[in-house]
C-alpha atoms as a PDB file:
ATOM      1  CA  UNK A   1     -25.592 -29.936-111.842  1.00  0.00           C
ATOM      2  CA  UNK A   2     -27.231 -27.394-113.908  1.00  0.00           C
ATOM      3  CA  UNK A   3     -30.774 -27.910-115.414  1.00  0.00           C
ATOM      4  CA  UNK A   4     -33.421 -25.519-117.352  1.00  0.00           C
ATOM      5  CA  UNK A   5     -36.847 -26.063-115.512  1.00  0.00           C
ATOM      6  CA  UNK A   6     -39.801 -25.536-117.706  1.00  0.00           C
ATOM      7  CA  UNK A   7     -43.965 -26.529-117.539  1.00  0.00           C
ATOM      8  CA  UNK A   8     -47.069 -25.760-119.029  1.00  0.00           C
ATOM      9  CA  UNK A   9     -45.894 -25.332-122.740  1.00  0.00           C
ATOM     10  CA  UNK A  10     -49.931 -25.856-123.124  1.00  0.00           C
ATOM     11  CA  UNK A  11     -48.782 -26.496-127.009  1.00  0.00           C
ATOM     12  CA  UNK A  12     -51.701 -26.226-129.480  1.00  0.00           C
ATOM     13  CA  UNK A  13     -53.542 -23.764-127.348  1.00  0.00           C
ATOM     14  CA  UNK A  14     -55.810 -20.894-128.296  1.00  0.00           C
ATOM     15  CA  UNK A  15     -55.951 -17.260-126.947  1.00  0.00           C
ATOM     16  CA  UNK A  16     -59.358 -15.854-127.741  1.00  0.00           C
ATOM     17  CA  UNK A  17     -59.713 -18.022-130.832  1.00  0.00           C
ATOM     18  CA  UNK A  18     -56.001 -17.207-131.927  1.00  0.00           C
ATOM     19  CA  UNK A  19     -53.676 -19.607-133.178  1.00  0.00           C
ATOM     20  CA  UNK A  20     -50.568 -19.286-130.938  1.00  0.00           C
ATOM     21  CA  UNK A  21     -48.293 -21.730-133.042  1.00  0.00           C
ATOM     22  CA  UNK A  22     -45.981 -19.282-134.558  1.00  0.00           C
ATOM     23  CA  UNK A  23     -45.756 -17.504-131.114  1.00  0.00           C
ATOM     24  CA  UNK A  24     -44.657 -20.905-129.330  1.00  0.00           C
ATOM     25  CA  UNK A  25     -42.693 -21.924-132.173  1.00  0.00           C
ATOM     26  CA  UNK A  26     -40.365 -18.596-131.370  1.00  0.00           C
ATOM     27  CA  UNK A  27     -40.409 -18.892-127.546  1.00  0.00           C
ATOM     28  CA  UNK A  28     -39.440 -22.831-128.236  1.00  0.00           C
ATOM     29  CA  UNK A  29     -36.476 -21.561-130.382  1.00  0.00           C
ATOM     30  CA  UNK A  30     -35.404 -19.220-127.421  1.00  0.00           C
ATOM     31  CA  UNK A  31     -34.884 -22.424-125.262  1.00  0.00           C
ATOM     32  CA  UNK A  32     -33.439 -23.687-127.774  1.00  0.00           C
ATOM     33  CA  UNK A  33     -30.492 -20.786-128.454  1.00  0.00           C
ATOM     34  CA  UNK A  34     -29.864 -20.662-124.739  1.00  0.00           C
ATOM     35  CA  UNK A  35     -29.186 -24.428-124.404  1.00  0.00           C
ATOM     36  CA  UNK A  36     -26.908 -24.465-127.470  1.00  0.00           C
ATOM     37  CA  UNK A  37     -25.051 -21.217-125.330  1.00  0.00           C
ATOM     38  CA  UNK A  38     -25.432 -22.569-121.630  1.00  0.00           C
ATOM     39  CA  UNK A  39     -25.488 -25.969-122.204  1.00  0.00           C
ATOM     40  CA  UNK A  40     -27.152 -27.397-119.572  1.00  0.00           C
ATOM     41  CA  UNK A  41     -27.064 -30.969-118.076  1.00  0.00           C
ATOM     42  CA  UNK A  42     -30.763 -31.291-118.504  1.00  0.00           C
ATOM     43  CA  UNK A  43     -33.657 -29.817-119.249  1.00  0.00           C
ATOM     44  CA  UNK A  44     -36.943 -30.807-117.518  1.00  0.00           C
ATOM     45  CA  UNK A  45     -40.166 -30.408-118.183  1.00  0.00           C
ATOM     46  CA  UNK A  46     -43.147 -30.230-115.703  1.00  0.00           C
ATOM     47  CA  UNK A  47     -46.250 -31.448-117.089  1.00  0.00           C
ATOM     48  CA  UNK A  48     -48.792 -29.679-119.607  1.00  0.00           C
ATOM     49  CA  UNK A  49     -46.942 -30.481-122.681  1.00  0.00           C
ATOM     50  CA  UNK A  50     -49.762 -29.999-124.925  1.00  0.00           C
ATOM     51  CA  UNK A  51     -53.191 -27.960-124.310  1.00  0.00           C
ATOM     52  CA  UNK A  52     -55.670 -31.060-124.942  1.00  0.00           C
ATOM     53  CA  UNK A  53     -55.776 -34.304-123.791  1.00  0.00           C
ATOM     54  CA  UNK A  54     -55.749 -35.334-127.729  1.00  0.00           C
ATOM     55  CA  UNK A  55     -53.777 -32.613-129.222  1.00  0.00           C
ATOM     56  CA  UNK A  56     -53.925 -31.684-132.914  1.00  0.00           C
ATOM     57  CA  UNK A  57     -51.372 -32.690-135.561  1.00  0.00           C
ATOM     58  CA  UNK A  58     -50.135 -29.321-135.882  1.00  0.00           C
ATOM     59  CA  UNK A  59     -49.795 -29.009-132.205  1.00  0.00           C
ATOM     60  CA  UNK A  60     -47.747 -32.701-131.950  1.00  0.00           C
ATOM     61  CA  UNK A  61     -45.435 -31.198-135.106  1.00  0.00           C
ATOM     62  CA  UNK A  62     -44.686 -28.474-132.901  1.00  0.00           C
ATOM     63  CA  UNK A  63     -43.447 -30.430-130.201  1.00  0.00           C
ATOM     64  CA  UNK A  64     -41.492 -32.673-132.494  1.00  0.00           C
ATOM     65  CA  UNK A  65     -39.802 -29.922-134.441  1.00  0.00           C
ATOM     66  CA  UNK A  66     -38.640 -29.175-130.743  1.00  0.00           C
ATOM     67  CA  UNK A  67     -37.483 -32.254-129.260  1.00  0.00           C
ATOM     68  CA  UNK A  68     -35.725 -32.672-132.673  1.00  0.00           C
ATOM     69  CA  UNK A  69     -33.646 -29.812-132.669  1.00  0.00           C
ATOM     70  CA  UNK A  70     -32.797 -30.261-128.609  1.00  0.00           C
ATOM     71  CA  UNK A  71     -31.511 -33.704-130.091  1.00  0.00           C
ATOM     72  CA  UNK A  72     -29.328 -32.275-132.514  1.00  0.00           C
ATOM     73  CA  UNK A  73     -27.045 -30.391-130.109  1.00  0.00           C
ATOM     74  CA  UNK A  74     -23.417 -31.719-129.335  1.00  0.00           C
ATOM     75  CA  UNK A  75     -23.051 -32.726-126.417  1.00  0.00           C
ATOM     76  CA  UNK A  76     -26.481 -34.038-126.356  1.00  0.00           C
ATOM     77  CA  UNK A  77     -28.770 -32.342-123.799  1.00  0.00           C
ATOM     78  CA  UNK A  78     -30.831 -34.764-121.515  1.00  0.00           C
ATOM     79  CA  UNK A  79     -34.893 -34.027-121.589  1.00  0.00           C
ATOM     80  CA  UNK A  80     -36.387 -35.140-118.886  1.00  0.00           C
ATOM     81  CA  UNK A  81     -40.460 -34.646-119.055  1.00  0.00           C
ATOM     82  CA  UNK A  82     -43.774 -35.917-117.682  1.00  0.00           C
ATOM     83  CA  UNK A  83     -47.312 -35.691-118.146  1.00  0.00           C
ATOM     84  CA  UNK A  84     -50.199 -32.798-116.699  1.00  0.00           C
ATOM     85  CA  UNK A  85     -53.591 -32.944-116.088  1.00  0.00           C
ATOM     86  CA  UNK A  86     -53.703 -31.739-119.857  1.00  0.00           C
ATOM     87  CA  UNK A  87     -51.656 -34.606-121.257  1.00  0.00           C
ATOM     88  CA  UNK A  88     -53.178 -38.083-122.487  1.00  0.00           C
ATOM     89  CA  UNK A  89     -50.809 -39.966-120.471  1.00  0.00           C
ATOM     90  CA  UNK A  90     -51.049 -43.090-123.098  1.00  0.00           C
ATOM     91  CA  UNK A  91     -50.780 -40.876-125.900  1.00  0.00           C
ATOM     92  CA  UNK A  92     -47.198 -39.077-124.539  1.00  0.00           C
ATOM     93  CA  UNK A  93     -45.699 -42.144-123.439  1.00  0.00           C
ATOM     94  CA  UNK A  94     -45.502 -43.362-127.414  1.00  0.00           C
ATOM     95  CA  UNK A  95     -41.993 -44.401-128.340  1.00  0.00           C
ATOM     96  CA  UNK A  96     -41.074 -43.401-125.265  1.00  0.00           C
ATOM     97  CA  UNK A  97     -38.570 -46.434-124.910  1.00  0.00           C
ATOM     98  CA  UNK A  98     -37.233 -45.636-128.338  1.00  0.00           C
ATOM     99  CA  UNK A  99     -36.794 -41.937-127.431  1.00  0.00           C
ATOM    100  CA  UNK A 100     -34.936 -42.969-124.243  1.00  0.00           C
ATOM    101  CA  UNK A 101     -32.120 -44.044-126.238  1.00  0.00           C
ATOM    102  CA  UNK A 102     -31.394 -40.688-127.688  1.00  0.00           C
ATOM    103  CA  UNK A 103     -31.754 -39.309-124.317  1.00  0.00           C
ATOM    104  CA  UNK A 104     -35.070 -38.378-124.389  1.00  0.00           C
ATOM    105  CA  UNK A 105     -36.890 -39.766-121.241  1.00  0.00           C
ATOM    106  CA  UNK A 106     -40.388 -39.427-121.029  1.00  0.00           C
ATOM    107  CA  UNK A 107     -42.714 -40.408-117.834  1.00  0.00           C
ATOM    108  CA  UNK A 108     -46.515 -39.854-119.470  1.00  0.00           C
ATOM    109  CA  UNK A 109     -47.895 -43.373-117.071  1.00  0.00           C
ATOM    110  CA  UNK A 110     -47.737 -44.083-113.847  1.00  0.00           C
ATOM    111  CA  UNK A 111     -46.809 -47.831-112.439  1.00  0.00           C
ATOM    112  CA  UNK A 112     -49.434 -50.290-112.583  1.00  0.00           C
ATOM    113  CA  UNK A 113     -47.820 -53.266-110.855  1.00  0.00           C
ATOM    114  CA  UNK A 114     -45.789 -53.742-107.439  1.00  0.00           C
ATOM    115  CA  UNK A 115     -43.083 -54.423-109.521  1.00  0.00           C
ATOM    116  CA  UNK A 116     -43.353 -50.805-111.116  1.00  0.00           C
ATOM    117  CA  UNK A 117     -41.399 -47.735-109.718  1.00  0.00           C
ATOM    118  CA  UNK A 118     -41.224 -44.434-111.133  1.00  0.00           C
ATOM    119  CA  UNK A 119     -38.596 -43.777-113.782  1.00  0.00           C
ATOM    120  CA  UNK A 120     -35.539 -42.527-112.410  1.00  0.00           C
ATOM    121  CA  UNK A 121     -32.355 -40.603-114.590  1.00  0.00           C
ATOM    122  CA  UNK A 122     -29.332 -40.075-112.573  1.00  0.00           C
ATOM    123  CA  UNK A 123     -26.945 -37.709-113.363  1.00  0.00           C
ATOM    124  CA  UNK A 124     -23.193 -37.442-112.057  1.00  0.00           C
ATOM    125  CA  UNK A 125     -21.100 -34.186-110.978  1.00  0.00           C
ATOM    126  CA  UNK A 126     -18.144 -32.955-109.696  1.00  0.00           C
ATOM    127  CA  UNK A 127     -20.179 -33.576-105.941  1.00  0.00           C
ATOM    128  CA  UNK A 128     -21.354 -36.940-106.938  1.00  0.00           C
ATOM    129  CA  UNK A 129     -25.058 -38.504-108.300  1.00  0.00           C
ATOM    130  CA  UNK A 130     -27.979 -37.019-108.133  1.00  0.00           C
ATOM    131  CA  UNK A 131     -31.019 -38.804-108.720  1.00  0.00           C
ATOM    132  CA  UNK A 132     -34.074 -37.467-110.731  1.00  0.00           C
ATOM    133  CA  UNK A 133     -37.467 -39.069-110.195  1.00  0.00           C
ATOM    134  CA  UNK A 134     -39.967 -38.434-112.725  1.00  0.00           C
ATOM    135  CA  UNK A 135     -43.881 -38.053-111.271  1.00  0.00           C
ATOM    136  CA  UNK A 136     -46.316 -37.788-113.820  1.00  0.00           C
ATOM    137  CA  UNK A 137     -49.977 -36.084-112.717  1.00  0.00           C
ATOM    138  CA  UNK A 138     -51.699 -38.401-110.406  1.00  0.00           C
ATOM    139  CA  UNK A 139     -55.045 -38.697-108.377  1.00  0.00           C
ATOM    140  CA  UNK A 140     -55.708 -41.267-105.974  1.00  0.00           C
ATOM    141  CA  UNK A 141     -57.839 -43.220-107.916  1.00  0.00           C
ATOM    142  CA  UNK A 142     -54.604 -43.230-110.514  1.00  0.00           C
ATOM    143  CA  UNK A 143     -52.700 -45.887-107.820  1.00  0.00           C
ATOM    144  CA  UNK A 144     -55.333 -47.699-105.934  1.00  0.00           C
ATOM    145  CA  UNK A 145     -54.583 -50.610-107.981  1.00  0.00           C
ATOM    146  CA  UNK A 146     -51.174 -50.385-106.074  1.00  0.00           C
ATOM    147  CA  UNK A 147     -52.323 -50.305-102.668  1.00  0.00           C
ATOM    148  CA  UNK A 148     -54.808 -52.279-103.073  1.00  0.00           C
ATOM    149  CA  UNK A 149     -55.860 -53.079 -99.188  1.00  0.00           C
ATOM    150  CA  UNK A 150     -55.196 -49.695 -98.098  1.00  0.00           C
ATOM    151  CA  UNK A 151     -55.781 -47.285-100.792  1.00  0.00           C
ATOM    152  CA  UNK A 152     -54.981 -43.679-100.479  1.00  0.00           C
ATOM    153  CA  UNK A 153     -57.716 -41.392 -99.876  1.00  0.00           C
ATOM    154  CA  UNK A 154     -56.098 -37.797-100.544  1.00  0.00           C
ATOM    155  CA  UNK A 155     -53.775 -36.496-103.175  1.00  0.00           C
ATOM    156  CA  UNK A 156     -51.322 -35.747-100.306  1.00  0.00           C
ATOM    157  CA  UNK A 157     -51.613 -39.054 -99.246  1.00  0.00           C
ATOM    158  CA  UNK A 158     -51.112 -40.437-102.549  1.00  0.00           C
ATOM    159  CA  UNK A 159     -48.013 -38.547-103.380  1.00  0.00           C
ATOM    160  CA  UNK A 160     -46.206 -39.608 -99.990  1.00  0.00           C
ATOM    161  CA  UNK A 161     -47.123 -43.101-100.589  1.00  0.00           C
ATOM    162  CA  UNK A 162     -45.406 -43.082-104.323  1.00  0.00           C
ATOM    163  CA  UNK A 163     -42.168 -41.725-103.011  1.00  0.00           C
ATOM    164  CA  UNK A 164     -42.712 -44.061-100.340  1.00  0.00           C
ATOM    165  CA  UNK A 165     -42.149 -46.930-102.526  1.00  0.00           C
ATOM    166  CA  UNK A 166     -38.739 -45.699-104.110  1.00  0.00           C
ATOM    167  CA  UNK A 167     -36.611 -45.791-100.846  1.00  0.00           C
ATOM    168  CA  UNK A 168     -35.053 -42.782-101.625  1.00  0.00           C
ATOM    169  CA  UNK A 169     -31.739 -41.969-100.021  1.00  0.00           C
ATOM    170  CA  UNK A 170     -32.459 -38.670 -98.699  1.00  0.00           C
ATOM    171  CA  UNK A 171     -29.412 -38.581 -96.281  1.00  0.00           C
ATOM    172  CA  UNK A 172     -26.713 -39.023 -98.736  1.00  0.00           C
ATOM    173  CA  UNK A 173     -27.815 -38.419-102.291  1.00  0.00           C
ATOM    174  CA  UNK A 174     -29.171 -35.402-103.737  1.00  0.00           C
ATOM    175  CA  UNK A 175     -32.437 -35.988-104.910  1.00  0.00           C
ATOM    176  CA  UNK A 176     -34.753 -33.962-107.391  1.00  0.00           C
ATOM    177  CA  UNK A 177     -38.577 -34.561-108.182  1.00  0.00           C
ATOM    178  CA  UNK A 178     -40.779 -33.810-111.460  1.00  0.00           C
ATOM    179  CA  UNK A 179     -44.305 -33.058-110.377  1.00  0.00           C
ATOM    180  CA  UNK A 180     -47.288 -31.613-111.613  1.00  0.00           C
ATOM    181  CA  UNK A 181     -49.944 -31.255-108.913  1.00  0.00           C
ATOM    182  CA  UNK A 182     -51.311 -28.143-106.788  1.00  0.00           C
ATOM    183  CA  UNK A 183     -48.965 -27.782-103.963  1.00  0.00           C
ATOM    184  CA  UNK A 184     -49.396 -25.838-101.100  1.00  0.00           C
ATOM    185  CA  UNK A 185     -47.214 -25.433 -97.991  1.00  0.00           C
ATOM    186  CA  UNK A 186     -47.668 -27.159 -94.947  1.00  0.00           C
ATOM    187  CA  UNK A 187     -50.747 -26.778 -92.532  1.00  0.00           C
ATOM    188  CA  UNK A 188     -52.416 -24.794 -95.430  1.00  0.00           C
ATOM    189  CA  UNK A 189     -56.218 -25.337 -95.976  1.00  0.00           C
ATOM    190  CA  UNK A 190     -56.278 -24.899 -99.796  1.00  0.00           C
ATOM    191  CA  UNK A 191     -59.546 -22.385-100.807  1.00  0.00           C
ATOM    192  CA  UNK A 192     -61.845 -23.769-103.877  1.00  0.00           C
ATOM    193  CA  UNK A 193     -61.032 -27.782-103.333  1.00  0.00           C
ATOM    194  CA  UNK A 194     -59.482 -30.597-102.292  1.00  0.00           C
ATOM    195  CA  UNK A 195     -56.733 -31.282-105.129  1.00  0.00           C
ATOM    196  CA  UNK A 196     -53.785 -30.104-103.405  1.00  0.00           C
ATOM    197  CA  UNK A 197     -50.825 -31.902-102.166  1.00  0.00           C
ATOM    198  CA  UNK A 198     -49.257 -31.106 -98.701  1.00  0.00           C
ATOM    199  CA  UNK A 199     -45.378 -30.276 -99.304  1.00  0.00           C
ATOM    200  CA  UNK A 200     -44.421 -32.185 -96.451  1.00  0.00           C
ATOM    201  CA  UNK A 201     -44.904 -34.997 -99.099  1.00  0.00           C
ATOM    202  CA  UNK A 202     -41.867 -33.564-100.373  1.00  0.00           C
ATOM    203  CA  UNK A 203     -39.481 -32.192 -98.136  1.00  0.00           C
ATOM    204  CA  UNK A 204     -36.610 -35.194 -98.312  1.00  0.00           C
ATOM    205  CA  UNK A 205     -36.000 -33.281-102.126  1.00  0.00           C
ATOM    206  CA  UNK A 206     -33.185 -31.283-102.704  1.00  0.00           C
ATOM    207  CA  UNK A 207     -35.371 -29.585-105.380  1.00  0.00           C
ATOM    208  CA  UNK A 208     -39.051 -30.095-106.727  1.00  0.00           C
ATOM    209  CA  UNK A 209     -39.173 -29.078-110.099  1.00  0.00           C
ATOM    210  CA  UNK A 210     -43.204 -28.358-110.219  1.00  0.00           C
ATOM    211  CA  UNK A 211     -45.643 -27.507-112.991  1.00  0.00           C
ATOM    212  CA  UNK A 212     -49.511 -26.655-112.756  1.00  0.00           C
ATOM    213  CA  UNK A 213     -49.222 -23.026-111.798  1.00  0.00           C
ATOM    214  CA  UNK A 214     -48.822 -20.463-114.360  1.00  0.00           C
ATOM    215  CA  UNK A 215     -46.821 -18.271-112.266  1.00  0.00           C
ATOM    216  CA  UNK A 216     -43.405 -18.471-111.465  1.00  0.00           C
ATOM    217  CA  UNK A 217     -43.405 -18.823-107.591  1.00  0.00           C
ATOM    218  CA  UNK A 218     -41.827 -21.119-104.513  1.00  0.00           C
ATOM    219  CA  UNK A 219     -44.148 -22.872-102.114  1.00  0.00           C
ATOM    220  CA  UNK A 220     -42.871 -22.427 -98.551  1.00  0.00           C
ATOM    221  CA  UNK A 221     -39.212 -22.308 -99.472  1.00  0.00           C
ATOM    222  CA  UNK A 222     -36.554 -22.037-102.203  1.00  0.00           C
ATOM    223  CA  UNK A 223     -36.323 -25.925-102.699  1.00  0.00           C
ATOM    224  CA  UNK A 224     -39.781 -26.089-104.234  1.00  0.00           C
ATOM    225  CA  UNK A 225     -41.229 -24.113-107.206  1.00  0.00           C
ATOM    226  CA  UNK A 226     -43.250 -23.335-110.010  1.00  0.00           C
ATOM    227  CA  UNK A 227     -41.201 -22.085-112.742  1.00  0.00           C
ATOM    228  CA  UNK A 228     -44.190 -20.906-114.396  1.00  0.00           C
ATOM    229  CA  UNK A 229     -45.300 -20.710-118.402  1.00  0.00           C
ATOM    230  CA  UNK A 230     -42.852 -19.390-121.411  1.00  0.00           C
ATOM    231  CA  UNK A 231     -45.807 -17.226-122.527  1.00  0.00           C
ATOM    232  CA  UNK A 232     -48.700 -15.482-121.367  1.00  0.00           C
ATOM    233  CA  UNK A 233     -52.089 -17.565-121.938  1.00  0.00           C
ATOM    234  CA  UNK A 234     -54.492 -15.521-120.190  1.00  0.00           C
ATOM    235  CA  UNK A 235     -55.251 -11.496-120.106  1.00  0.00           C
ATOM    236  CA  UNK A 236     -55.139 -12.417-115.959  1.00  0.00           C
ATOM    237  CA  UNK A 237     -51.380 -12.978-116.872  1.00  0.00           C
ATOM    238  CA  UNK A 238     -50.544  -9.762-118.315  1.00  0.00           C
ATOM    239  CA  UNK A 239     -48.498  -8.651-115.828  1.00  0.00           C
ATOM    240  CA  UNK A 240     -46.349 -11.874-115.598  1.00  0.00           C
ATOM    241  CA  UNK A 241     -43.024 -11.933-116.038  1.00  0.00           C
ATOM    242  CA  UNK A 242     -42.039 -14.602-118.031  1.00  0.00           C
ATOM    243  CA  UNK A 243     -38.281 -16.565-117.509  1.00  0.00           C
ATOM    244  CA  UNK A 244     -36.615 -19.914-118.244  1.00  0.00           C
ATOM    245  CA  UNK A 245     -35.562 -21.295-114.706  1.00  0.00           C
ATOM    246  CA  UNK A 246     -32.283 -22.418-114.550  1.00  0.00           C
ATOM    247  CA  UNK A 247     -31.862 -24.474-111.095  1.00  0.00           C
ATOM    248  CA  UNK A 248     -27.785 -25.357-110.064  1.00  0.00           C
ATOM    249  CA  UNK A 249     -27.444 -27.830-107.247  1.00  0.00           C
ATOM    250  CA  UNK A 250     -24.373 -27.603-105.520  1.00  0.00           C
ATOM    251  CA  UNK A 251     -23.273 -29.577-102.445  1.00  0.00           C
ATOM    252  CA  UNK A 252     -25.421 -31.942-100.816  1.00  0.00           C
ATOM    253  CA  UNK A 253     -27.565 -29.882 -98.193  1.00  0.00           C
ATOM    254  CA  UNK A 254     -26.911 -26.361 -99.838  1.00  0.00           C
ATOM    255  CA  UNK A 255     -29.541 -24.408-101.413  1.00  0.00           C
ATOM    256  CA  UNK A 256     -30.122 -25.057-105.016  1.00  0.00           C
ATOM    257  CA  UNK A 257     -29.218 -21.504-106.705  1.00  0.00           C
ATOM    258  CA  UNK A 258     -31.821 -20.456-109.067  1.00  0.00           C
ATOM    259  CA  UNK A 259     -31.766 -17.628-112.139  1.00  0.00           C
ATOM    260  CA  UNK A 260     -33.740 -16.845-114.263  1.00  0.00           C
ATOM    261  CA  UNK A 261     -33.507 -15.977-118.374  1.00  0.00           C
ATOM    262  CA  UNK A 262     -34.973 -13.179-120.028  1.00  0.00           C
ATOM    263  CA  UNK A 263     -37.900 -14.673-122.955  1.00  0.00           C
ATOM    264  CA  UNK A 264     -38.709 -12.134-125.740  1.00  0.00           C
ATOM    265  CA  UNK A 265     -42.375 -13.435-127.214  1.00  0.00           C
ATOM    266  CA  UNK A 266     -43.126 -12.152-130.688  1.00  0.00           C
ATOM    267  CA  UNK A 267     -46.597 -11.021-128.895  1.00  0.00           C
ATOM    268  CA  UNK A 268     -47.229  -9.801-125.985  1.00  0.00           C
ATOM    269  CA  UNK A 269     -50.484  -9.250-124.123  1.00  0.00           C
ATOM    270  CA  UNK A 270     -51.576  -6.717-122.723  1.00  0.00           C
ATOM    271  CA  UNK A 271     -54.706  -4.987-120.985  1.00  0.00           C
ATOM    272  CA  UNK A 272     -56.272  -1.476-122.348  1.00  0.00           C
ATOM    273  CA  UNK A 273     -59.022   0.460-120.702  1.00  0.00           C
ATOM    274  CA  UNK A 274     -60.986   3.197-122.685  1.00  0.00           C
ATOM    275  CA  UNK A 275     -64.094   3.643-125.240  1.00  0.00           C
ATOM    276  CA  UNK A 276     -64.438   1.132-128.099  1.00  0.00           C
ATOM    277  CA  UNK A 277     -63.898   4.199-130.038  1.00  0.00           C
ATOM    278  CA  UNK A 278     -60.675   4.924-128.091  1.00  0.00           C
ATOM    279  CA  UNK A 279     -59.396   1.152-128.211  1.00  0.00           C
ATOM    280  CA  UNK A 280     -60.069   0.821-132.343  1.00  0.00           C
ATOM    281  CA  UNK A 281     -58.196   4.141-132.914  1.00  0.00           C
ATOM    282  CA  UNK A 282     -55.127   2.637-130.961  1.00  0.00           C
ATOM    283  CA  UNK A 283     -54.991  -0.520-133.109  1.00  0.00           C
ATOM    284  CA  UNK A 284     -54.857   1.053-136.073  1.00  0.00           C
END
């Protein structure tokens, strides 16, 4: 099974007060032209689909002008996506059971009852099923109502306790999870706060598509990673590389293989050191 991992589109944000529609508009098209030439069996998104929790209506057009244009490809392409900390959970999971029928699957809630488990898409290859579980941003005050007489006190602990519930065969099927949280590898005391999750939480996973972290980077090993954003959003990124991760899962128990595609922004950013007199001369 091959998939394009992406997070953090951030759409509708702002870089120093300028409007960076047209410049996701042409990184969205990229993904676009290298699905309709790769043709993946999915493509999943990691969280942070838009920049505010109640984006604008140019910023939801955006995103619709996307997903439209994914939908239009023959075969049809799978997207598989879930809220971010950035996301209005509520607001992203509108028409999500009508967009699940044109293979559209969207995870923007998290259960609310016992009865409730996280939305799972299983795909089929020439190794057998593998099962994709969809978890959207979380704290532990998101699920106490599901633990009621022994709610979880950390985000670790809330994490294990979700995949807890989903029996997941971890012996026998491949398994991928969709997360957006701060991971950080085992042991590790994170600096600056509480918020991150322990990836021992996630080690039964044949892969862990994460998003949160701008930069393209595993956490403790090859099975779990930030793919990082399409486009720079901060001068601190200017030296980032940015990539479409492709992830190909082989065999159960092999390493997934992961490569990465060359984006081509229309802008790029870019730090300059020198006078104001020396800096204005440049620009023109």
């Amino acid at each position: 099974m091959k998939f394009f991992h992406l997070s953090d589109l951030h759409i509708g944000k702002q870089l120093h007060r300028y409007n960076l529609k047209e410049d996701q508009q042409v990184i969205l098209k990229e993904v676009i032209t290298y699905a309709k030439e790769l043709r993946p069996d999915a493509i999943v998104i990691a969280g942070d689909i838009y920049d505010k929790l109640v984006p604008s209506a140019e910023a939801v057009s955006v995103f619709d002008a996307f997903l439209t244009r994914l939908s239009e490809l023959r075969p049809v392409i799978p997207v598989l996506l879930i809220s971010g900390n950035h996301d209005s959970a509520q607001r992203l999971d509108y028409a999500s059971g009508i967009l699940s029928r044109y293979q559209i699957h969207v995870a923007g809630t998290l259960p609310k009852t016992e009865e409730e488990m996280l939305k799972k898409i299983t795909f089929s290859d020439s190794y057998g099923e593998v099962d994709v579980y969809l978890l959207p941003f979380l704290k532990p005050s998101y699920v106490r109502q599901l633990f009621l007489e022994n709610p979880p006190e950390s985000y670790t602990e809330a994490v294990e306790r979700m995949l807890k519930r989903e029996k997941i065969d971890a012996q026998n099927r491949r398994n991928v999870l969709v997360s957006h949280q701060f991971y950080t590898g085992a042991g590790t005391v994170p600096v600056g706060g509480l918020d991150n999750v322990d990836t021992r939480a996630v080690e039964q996973f044949d892969y862990v598509a994460l998003g949160h972290l701008h930069s393209p980077q595993n956490v403790g090993n090859q099975r779990i990673r930030y793919c990082g954003t399409l486009l720079k959003y901060s001068v601190s990124e200017a030296e980032h590389q940015k990539s479409i991760t492709v992830v190909t899962l082989g065999e159960k128990g092999a390493l997934p293989k992961v490569e990465y595609l060359p984006l081509h922004p229309l802008r790029d950013v870019k730090k300059k050191r020198g006078t104001l007199e020396e800096i204005l001369r440049e620009a023109k």
